[in-house]
Protein backbone atom coordinates (compact mmCIF):
# COMPACT_ATOMS: atom_id res chain seq x y z
CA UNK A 1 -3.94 -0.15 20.74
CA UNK A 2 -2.22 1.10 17.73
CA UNK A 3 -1.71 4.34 16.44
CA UNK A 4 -3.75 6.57 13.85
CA UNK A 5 -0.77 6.27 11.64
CA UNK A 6 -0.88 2.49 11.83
CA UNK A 7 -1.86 0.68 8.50
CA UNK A 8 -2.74 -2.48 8.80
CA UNK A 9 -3.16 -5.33 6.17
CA UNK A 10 -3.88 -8.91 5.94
CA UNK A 11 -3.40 -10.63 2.41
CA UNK A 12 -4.51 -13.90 1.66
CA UNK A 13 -2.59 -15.28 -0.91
CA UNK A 14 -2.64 -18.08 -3.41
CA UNK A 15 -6.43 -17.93 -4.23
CA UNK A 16 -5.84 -19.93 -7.21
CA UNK A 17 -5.17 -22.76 -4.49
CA UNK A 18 -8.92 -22.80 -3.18
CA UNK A 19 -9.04 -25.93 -2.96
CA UNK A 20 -5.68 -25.89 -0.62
CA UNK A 21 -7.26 -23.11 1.39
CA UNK A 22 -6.42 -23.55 5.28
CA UNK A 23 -8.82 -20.26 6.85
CA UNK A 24 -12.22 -19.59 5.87
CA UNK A 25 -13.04 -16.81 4.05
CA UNK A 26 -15.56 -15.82 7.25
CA UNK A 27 -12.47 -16.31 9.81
CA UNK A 28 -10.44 -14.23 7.96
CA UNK A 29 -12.62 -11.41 7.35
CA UNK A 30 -13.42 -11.59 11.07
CA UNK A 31 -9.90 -11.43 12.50
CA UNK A 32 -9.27 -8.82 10.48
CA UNK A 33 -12.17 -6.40 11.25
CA UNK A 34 -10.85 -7.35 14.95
CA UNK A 35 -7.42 -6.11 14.61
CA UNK A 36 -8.94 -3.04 12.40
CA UNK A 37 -7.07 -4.47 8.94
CA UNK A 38 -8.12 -4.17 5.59
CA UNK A 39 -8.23 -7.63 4.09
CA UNK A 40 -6.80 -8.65 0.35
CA UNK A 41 -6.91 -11.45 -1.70
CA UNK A 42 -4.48 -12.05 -4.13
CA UNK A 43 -2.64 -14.67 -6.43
CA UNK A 44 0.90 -13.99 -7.60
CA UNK A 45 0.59 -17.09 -10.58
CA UNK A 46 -2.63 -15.13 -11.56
CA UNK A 47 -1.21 -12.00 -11.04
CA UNK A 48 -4.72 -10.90 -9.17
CA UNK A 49 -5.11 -8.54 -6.56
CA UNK A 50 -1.31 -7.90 -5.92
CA UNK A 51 -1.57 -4.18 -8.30
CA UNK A 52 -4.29 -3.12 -6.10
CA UNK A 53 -3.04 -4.69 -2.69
CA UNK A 54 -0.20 -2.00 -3.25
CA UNK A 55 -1.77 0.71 -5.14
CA UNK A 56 -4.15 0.62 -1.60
CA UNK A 57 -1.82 0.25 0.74
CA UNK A 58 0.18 2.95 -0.81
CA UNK A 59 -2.65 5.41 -0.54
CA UNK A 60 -3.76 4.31 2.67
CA UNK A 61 -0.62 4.99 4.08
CA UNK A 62 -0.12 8.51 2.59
CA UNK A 63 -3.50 9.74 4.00
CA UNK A 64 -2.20 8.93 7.51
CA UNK A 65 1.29 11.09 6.70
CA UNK A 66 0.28 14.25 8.12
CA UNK A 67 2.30 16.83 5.68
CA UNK A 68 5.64 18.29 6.95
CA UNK A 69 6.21 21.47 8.44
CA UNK A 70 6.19 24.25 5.22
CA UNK A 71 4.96 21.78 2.68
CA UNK A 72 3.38 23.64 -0.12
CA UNK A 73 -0.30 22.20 -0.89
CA UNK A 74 -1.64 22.07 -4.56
CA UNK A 75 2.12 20.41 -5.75
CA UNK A 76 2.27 17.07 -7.61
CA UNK A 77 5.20 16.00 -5.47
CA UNK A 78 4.56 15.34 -1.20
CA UNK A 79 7.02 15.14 1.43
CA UNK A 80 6.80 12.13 4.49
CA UNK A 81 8.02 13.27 8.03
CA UNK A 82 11.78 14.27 7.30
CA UNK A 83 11.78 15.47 4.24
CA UNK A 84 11.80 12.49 1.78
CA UNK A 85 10.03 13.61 -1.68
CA UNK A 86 7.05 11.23 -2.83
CA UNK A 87 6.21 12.07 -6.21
CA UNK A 88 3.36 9.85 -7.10
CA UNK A 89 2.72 8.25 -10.56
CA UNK A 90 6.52 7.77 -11.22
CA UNK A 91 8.24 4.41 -10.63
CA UNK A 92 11.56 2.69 -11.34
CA UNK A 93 10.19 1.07 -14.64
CA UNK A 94 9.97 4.59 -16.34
CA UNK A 95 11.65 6.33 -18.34
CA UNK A 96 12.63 9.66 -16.92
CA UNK A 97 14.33 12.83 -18.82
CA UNK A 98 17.22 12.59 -16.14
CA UNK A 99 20.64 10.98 -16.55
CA UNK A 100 22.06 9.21 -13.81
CA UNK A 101 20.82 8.84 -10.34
CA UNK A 102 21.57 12.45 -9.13
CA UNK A 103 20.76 14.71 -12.12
């Protein structure tokens, strides 16, 4: 139904609500092995799971990019379809050694 370059997730938040809890564990698992989803469970207030939710996602969705046309292998920087750079490891929080947004 969907394509290869399809990545799915389910996240079940709020685990520090158990009690609160609406789904099963068991019914969520199951729906999403049926829809071919990776499940997480996370709590923002706990600040559990959500570092790993992304860190997976993110590299579950660049292992379905299939490299651009010319991209060099062996480079610490990859390119998605069109030509956007991804240079992994560097975020907004840190500090580069460029001035501006441009330079």
């Amino acid at each position: 139904m969907l394509g290869n370059d399809i990545v799915l997730c389910i996240v079940g938040n709020k685990i520090d609500l158990e009690k609160d809890r609406q789904v099963s564990v068991k019914t969520a698992e199951e729906y999403a092995k049926s829809v071919n989803a990776k499940l997480y469970h996370t709590s923002a207030k706990l600040n559990k799971g959500v570092e790993e939710l992304y860190t997976d996602l993110a590299q579950r969705m660049l292992a379905v990019v299939p490299p651009s046309p010319g991209a060099s292998l062996g480079t610490n920087s990859m390119s998605r379809p069109g030509g956007t750079p991804i240079q992994p490891g560097i975020t907004s929080n840190e500090p580069t050694d460029k001035k501006g947004c441009c330079s």
